[in-house]
N, C-alpha and C. Protein backbone atom coordinates (compact mmCIF):
# COMPACT_ATOMS: atom_id res chain seq x y z
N UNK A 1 0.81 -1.17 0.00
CA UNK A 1 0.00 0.00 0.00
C UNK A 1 0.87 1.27 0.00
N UNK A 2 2.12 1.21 0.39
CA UNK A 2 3.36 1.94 0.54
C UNK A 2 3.48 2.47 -0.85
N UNK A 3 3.85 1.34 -1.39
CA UNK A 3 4.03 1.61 -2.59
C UNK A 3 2.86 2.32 -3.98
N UNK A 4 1.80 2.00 -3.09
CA UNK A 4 0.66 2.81 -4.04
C UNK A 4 0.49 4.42 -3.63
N UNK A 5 1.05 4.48 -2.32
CA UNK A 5 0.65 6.31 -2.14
C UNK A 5 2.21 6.61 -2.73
N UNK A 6 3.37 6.22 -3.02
CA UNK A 6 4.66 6.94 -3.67
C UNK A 6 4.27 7.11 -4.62
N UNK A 7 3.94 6.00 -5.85
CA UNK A 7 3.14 5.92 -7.78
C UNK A 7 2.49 6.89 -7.42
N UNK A 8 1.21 7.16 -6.48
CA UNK A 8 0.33 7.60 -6.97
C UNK A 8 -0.26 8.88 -5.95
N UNK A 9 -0.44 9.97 -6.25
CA UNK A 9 -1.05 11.06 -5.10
C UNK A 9 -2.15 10.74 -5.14
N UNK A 10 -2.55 11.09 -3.77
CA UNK A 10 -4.26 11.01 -3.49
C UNK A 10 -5.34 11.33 -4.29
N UNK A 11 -5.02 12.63 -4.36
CA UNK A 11 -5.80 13.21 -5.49
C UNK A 11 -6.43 12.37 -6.53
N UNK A 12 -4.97 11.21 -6.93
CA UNK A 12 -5.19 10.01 -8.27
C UNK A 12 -5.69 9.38 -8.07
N UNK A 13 -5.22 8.70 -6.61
CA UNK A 13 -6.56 7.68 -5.94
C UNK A 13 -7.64 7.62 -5.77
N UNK A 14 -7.66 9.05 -5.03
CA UNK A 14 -9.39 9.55 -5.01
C UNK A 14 -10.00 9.18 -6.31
N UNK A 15 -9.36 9.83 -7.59
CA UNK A 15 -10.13 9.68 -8.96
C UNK A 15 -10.32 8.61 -9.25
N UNK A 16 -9.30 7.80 -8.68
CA UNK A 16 -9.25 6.00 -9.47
C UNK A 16 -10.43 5.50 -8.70
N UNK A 17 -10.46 5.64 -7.55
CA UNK A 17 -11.51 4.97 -6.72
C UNK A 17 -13.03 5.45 -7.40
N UNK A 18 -13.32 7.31 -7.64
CA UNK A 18 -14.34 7.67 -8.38
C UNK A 18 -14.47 6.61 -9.35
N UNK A 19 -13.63 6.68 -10.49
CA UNK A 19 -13.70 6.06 -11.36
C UNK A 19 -14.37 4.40 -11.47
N UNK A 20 -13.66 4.31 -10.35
CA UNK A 20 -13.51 2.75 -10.43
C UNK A 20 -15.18 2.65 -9.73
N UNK A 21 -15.88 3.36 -8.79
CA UNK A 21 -17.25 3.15 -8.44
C UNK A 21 -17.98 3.76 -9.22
N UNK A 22 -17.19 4.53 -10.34
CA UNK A 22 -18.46 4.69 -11.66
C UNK A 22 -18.58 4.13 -12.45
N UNK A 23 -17.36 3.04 -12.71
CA UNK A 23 -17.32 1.96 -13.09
C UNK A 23 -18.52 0.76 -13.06
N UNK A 24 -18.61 0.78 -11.52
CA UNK A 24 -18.93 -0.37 -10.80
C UNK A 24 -20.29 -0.07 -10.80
N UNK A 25 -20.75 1.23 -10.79
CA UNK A 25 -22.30 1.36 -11.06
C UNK A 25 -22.75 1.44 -11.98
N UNK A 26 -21.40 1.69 -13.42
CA UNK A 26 -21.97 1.29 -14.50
C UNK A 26 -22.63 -0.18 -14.57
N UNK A 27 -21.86 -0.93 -14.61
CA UNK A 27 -21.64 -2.49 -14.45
C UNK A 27 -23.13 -2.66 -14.15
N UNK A 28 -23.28 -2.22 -12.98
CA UNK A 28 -24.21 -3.01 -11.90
C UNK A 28 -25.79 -2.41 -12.82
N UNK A 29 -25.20 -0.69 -13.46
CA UNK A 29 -26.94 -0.96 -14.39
C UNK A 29 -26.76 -1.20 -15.35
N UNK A 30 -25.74 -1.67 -16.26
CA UNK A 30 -25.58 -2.30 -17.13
C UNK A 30 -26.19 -3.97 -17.25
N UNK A 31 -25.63 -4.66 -15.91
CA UNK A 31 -26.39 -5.61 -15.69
C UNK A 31 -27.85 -6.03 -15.67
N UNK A 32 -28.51 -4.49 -14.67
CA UNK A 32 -29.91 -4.40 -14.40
C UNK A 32 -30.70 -4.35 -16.23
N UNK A 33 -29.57 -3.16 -16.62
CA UNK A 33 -30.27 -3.27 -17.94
C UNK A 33 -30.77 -4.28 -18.66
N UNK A 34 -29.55 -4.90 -18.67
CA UNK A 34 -29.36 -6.49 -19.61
C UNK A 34 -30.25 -7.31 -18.93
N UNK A 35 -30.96 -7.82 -17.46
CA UNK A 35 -31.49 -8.56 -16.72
C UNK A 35 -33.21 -8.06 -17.45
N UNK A 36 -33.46 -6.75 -17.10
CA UNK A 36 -34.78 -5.95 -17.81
C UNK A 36 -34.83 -6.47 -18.84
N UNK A 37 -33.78 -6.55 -19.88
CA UNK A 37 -33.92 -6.53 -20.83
C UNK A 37 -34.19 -7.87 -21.40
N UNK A 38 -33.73 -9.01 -20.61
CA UNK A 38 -33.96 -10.29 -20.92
C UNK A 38 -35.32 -10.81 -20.69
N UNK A 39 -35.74 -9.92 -19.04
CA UNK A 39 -37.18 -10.36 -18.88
C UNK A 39 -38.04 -9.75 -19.67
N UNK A 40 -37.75 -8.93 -20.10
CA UNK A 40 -38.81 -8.76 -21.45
C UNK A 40 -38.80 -9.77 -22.23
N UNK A 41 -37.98 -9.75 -23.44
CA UNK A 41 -37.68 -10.84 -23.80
C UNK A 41 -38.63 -12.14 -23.48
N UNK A 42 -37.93 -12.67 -22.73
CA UNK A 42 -38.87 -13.25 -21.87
C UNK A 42 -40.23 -13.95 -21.77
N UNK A 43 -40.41 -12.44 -21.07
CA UNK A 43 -42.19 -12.77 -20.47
C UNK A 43 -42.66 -12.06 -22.44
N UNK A 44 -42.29 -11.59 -22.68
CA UNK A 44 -42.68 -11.55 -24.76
C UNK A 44 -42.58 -13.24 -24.58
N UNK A 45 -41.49 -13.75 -24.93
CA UNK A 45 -41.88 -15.22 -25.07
C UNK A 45 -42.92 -15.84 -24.26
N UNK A 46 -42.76 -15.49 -23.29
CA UNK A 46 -43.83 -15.94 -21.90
C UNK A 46 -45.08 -15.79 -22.20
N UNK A 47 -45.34 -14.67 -22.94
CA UNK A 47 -46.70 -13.90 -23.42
C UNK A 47 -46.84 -14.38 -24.40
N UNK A 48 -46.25 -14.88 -25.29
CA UNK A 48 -46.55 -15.15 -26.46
C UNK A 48 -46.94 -16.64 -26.54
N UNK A 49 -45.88 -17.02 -25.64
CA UNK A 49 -46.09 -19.04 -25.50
C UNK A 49 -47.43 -18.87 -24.95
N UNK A 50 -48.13 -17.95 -23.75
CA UNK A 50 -49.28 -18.42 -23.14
C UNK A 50 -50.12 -18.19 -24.18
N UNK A 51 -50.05 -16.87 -24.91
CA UNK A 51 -51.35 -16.61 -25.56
C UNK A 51 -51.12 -17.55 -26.96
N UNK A 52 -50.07 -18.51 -27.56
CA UNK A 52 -50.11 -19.68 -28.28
C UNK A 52 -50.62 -20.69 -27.39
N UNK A 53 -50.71 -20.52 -26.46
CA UNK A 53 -51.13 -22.24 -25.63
C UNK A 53 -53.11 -21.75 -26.04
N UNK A 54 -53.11 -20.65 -25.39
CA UNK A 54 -54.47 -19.87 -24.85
C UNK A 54 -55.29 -20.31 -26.58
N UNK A 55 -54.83 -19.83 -27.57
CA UNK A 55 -55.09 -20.17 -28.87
C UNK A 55 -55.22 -21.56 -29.20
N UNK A 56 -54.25 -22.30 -29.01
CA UNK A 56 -54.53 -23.89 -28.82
C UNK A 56 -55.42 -24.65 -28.57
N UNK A 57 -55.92 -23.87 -27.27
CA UNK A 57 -57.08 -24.47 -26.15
C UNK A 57 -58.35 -24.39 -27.08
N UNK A 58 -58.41 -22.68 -27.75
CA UNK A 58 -59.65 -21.92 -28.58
C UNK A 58 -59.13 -23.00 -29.42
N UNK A 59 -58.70 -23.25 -30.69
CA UNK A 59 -58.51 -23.99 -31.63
C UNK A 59 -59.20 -25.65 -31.24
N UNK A 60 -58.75 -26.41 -29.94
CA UNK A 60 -58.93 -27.92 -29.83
C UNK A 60 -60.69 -27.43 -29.07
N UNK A 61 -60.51 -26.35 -28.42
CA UNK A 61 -62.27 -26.26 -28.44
C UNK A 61 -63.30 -26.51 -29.45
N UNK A 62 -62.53 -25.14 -30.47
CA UNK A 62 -64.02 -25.14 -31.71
C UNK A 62 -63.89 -26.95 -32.57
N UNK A 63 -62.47 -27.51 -32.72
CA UNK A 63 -62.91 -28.77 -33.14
C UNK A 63 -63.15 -29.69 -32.54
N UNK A 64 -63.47 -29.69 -31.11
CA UNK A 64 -64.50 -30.55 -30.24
C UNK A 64 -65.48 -30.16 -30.77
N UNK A 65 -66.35 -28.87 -31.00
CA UNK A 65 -67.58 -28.31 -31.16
C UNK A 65 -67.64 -28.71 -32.60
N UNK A 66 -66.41 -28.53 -33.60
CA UNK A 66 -66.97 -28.95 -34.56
C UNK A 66 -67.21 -30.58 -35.22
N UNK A 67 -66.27 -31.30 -34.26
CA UNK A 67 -66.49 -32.68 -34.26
C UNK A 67 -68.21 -32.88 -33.68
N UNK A 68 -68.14 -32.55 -32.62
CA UNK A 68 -69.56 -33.26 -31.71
C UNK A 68 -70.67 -32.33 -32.81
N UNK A 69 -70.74 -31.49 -33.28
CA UNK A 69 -71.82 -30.27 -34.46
C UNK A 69 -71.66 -31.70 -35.69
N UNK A 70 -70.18 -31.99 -36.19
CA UNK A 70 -70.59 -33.05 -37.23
C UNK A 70 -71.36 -34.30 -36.89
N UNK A 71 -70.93 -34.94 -35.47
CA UNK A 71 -71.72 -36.26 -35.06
C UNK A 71 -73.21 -35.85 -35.15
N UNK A 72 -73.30 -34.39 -34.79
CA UNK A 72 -74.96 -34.31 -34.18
C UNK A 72 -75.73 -34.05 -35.60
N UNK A 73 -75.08 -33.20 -36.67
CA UNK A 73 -75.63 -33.34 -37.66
C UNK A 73 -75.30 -35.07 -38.65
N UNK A 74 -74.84 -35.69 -38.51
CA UNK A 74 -74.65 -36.97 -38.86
C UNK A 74 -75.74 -38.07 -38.37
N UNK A 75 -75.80 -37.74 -36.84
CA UNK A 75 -77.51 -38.48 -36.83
C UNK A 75 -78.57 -37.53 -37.24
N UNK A 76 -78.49 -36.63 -36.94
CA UNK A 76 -79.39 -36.17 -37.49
C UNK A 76 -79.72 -36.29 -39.07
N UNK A 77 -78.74 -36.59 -40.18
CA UNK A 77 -78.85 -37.47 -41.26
C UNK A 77 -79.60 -38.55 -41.08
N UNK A 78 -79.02 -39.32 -40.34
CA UNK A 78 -79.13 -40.80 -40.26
C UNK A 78 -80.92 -41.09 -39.75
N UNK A 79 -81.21 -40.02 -38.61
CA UNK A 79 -82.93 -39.75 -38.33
C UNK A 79 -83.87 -39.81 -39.93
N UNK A 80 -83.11 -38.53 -40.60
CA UNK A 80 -83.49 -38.31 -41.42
C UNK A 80 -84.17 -39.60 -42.88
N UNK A 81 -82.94 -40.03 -42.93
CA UNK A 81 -82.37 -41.13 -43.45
C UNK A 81 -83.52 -42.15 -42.89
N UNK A 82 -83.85 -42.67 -41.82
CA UNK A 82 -84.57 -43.25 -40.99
C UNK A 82 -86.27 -42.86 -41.43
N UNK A 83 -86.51 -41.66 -40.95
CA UNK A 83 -87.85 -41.13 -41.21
C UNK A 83 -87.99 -41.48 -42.45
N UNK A 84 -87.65 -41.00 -43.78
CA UNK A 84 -87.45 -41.78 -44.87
C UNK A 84 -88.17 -42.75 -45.54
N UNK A 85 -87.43 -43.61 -45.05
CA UNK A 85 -87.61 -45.16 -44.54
C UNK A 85 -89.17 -45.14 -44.57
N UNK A 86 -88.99 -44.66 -43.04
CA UNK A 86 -90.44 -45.20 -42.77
C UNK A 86 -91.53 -44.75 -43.32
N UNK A 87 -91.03 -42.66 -43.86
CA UNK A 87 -92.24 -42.70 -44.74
C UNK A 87 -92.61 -43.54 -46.37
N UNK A 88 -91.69 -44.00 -46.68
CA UNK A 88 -91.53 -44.86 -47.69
C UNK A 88 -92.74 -46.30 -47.47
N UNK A 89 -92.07 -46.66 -46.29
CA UNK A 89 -92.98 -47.68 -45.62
C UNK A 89 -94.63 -47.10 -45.34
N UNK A 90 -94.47 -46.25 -45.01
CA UNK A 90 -95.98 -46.04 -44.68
C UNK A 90 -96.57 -45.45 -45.86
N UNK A 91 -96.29 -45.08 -46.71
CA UNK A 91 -96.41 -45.22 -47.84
C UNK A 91 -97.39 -45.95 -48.24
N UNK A 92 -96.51 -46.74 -48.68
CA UNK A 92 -96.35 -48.42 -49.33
C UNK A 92 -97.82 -49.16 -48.56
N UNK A 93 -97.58 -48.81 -46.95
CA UNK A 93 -98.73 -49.56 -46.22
C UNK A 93 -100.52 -48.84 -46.59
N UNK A 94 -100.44 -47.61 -46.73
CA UNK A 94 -101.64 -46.86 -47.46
C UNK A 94 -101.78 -47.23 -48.59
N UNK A 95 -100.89 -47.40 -49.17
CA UNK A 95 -101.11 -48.24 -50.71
C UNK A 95 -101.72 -49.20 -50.83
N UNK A 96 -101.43 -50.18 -49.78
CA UNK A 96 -101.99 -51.49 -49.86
C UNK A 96 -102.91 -51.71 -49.18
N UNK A 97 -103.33 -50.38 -47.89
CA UNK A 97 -104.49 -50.66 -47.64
C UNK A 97 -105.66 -50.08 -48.76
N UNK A 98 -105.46 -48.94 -49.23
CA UNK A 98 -106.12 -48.41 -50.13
C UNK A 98 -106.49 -50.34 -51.48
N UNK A 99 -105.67 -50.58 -51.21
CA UNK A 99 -106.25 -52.01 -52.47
C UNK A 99 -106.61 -52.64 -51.81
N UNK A 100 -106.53 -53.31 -50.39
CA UNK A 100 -107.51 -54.17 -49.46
C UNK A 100 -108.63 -53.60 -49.26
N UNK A 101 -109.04 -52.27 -49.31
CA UNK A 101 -109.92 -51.80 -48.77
C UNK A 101 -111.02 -51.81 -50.05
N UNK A 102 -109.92 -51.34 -51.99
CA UNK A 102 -110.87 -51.85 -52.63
C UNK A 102 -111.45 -52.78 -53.13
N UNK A 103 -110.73 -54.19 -52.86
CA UNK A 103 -110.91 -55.39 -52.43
C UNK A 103 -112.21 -55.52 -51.84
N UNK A 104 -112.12 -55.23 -50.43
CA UNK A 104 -112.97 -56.06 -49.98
C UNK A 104 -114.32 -55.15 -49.96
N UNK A 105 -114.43 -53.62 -50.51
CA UNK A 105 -116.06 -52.91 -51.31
C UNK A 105 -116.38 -53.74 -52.67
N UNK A 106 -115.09 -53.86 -53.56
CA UNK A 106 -115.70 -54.59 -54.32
C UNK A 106 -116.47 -55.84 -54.76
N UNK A 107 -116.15 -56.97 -53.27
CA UNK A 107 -116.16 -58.06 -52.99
C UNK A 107 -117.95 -58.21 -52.42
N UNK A 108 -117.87 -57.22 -51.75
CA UNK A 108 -119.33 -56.85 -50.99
C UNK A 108 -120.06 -56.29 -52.17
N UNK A 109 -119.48 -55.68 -53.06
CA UNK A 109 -120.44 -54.88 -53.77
C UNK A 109 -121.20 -55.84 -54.46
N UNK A 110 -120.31 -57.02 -54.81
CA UNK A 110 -120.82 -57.89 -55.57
C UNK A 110 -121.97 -59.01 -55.22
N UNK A 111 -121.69 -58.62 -53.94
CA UNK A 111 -122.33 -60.03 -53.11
C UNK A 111 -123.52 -59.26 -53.06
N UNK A 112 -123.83 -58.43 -52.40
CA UNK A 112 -124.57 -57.17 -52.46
C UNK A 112 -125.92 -57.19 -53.35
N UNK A 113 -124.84 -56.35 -54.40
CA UNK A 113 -126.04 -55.96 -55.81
C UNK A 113 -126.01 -57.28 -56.69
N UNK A 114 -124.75 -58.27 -56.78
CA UNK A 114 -125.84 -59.16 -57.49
C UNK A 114 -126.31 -60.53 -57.37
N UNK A 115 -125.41 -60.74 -56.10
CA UNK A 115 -125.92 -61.78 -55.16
C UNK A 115 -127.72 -61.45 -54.21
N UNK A 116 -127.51 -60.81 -53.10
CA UNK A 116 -128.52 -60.82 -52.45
C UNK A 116 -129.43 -59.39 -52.77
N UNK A 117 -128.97 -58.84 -53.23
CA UNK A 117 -130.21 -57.50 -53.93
C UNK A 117 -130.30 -56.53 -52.33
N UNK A 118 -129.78 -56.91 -51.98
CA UNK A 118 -129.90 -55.73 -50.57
C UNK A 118 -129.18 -55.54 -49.79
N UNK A 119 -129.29 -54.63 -48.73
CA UNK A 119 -127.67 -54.74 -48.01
C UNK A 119 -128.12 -53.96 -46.43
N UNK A 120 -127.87 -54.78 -45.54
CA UNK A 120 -128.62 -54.90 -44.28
C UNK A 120 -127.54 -53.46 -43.08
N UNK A 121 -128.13 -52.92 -41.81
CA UNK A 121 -128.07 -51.46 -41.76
C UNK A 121 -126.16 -51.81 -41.16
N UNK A 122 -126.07 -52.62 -40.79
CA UNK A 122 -124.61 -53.12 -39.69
C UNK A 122 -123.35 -53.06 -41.20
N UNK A 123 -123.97 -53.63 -42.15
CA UNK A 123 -122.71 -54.45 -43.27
C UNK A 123 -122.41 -52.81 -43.78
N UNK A 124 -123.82 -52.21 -44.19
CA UNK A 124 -123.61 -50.88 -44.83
C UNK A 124 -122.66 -49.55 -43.89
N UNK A 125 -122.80 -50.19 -42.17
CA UNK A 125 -122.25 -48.92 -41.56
C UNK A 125 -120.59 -49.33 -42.12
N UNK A 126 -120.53 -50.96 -41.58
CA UNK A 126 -119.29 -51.46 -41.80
C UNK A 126 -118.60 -50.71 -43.44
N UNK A 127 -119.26 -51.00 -44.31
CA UNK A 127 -118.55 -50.52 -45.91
C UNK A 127 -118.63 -48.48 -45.59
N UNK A 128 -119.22 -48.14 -44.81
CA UNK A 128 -118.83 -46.06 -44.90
C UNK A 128 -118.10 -46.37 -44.67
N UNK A 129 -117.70 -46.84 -43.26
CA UNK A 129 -116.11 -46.78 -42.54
C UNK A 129 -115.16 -46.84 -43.23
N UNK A 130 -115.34 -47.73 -44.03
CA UNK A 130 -113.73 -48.90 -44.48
C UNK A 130 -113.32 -47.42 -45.73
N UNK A 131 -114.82 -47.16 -46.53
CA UNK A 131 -114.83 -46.35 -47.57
C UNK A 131 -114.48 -44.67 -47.17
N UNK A 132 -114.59 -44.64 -46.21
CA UNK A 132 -113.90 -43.09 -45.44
C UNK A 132 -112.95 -42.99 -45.40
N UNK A 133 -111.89 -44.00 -44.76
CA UNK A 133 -110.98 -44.45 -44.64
C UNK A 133 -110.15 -44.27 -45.93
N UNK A 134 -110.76 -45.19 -47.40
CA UNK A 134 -110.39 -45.03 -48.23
C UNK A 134 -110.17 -43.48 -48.69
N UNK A 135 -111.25 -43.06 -48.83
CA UNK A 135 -111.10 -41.63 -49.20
C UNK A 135 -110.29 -40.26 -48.46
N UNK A 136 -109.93 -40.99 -47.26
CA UNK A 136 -108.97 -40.14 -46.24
C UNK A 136 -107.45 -40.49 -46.80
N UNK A 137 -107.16 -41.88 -47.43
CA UNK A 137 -106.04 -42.51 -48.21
C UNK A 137 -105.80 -41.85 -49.51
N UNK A 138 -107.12 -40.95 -50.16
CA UNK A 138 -107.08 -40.33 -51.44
C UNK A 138 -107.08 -41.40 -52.59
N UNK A 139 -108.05 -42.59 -52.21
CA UNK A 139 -108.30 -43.39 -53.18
C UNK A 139 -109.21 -43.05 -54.43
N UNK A 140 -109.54 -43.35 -55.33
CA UNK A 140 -110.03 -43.29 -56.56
C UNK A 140 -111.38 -43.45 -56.70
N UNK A 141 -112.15 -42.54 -57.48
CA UNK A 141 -113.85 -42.88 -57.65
C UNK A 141 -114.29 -43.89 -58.25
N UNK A 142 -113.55 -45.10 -58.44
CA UNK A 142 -113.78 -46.14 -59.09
C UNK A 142 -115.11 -47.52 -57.68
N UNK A 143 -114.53 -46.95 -56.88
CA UNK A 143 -114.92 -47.23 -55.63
C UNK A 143 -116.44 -46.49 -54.82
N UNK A 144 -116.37 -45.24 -55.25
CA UNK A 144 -117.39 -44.59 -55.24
C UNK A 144 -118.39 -44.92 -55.80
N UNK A 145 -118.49 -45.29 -56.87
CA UNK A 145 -119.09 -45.75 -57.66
C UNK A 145 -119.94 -47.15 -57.32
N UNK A 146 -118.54 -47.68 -56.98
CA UNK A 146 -119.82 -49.05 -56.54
C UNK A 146 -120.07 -48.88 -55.03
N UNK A 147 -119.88 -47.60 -53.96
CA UNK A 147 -120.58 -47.51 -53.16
C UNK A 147 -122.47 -46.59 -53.00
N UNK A 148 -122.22 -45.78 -54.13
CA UNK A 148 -123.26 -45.46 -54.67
C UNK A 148 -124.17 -46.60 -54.94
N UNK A 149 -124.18 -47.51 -55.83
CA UNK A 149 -124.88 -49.03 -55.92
C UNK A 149 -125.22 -49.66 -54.93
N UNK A 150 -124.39 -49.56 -53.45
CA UNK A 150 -124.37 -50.75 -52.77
C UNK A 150 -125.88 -49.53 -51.87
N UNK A 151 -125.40 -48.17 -51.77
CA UNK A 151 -126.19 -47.14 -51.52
C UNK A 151 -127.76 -47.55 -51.48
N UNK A 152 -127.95 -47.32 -52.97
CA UNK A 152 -129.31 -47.79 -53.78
C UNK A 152 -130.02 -49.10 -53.63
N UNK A 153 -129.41 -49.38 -52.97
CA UNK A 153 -129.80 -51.10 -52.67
C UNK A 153 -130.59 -50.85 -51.36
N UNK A 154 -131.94 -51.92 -51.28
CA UNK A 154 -133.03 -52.25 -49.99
C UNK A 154 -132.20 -51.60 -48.74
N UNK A 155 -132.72 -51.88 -47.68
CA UNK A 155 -132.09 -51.81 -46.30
C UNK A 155 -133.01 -53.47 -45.91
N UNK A 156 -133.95 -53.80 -46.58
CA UNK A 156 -134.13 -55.10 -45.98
C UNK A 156 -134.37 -55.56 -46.91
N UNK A 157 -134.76 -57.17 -46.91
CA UNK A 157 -134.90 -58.30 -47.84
C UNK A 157 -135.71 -58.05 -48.61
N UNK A 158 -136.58 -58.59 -49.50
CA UNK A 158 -137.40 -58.64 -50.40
C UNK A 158 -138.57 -59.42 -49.31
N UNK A 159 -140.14 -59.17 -49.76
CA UNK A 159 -140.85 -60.15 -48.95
C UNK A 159 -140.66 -61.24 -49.44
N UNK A 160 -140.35 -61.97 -48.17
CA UNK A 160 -140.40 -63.52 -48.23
C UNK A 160 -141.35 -63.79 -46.90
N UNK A 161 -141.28 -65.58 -46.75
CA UNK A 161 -142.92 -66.21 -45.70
C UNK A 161 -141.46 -65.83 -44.58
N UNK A 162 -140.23 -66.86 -44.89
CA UNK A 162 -139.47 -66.70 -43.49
C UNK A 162 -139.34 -64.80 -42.90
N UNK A 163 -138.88 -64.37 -43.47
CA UNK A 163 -139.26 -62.83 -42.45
C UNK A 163 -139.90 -61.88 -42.91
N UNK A 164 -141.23 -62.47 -42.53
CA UNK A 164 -142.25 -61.18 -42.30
C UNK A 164 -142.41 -61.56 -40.96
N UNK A 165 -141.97 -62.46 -40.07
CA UNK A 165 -142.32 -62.43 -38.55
C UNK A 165 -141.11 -60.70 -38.16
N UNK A 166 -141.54 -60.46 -37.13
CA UNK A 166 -141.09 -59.26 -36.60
C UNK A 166 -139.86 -59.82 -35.20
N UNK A 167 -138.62 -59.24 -35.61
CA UNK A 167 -137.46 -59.96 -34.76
C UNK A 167 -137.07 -61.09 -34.81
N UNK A 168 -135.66 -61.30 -34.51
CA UNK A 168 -134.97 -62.81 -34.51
C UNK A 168 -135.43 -63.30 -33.79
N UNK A 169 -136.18 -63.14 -32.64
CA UNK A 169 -136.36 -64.57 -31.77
C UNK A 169 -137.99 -65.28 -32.97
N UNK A 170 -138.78 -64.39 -32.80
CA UNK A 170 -139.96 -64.88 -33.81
C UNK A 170 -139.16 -65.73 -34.92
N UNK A 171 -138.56 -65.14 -36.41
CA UNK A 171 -137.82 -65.48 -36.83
C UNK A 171 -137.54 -67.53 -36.38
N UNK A 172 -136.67 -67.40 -35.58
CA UNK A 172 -135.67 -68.68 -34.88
C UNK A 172 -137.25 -69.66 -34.24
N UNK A 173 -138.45 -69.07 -33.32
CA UNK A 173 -139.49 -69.67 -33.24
C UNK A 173 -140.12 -70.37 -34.77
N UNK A 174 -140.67 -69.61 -35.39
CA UNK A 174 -140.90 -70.19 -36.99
C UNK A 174 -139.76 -71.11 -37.49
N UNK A 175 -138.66 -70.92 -37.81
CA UNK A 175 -138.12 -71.85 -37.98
C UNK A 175 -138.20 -73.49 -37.59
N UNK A 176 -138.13 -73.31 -36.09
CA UNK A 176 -137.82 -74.46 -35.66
C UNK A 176 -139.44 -75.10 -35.68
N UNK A 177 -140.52 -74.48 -35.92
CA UNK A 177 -141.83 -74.91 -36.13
C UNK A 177 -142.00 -75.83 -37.37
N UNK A 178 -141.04 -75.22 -38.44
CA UNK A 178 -141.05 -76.02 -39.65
C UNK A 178 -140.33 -77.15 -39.61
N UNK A 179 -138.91 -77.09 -39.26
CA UNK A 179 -138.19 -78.35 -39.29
C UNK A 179 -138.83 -79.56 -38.05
């Protein structure tokens, strides 16, 4: 230390020491700088990685939503697809009742007008029905036609000896009088 106050007057020291702690506080915000300056840096990456993660999340969201939106519109095809079907089927089943139904007016019609010449009050409620039915199916006046006929026809028999008695039991009495 002897040897540093002979080299050097105080005065120099003093300055070197200034120096040397303006040095040292350069340093020290030089450091701070560079430290600031990294955490920027940084939390920018930091900020940027979260709000890429944060985007990620939005991204694997909307294609959950748009996966489960395709499944839901996919059955909902497949309903579709389904209903279809069945209106196809039910269809098909009006179709064929519409021909059973003119089946079995025409079947009656026949028995009817040119079998028995009349057509009793139960058979006739039975043929509106079936024939309402038809016409609620949007069947054809081909049918009409021979319900008009079956129409025009008696509500009871022609006179005959067996019923001019009055009611089935009379009726079933006479009978069994003859045999």
């Amino acid at each position: 230390m002897t040897d540093l106050f002979n080299n050097y007057s105080v005065s120099e020291i003093v300055v070197f020491i200034v120096v040397l702690a303006f040095a040292v506080k350069e340093l020290v915000t030089f450091f701070d700088w560079g430290k600031d300056r990294l955490r920027k840096v940084y939390d920018k990456d930091y900020k940027s990685a979260e709000h890429d993660k944060e985007l990620r999340n939005e991204i694997d969201d909307l294609n959950k939503f748009f996966d489960e939106k395709k499944r839901v519109d996919d059955t909902f095809a497949k309903i579709d697809r389904t209903f279809e079907k069945i209106n196809q089927r039910i269809d098909m089943l009006i179709e064929s009742d519409k021909e059973d139904i003119k089946s079995y007016i025409t079947e009656k019609h026949h028995f009817f007008v040119y079998s028995q010449g009349w057509v009793d009050d139960y058979s006739m409620e039975c043929l509106e029905r079936r024939f309402a039915v038809y016409k609620q199916e949007h069947g054809n006046s081909f049918v009409e036609g021979l319900m008009n006929e079956i129409r025009a026809l008696p509500k009871q028999p022609p006179e005959m000896d067996v019923h001019k008695y009055i009611g089935t039991a009379e009726y079933v009495k006479h009978a069994k009088e003859k045999h």
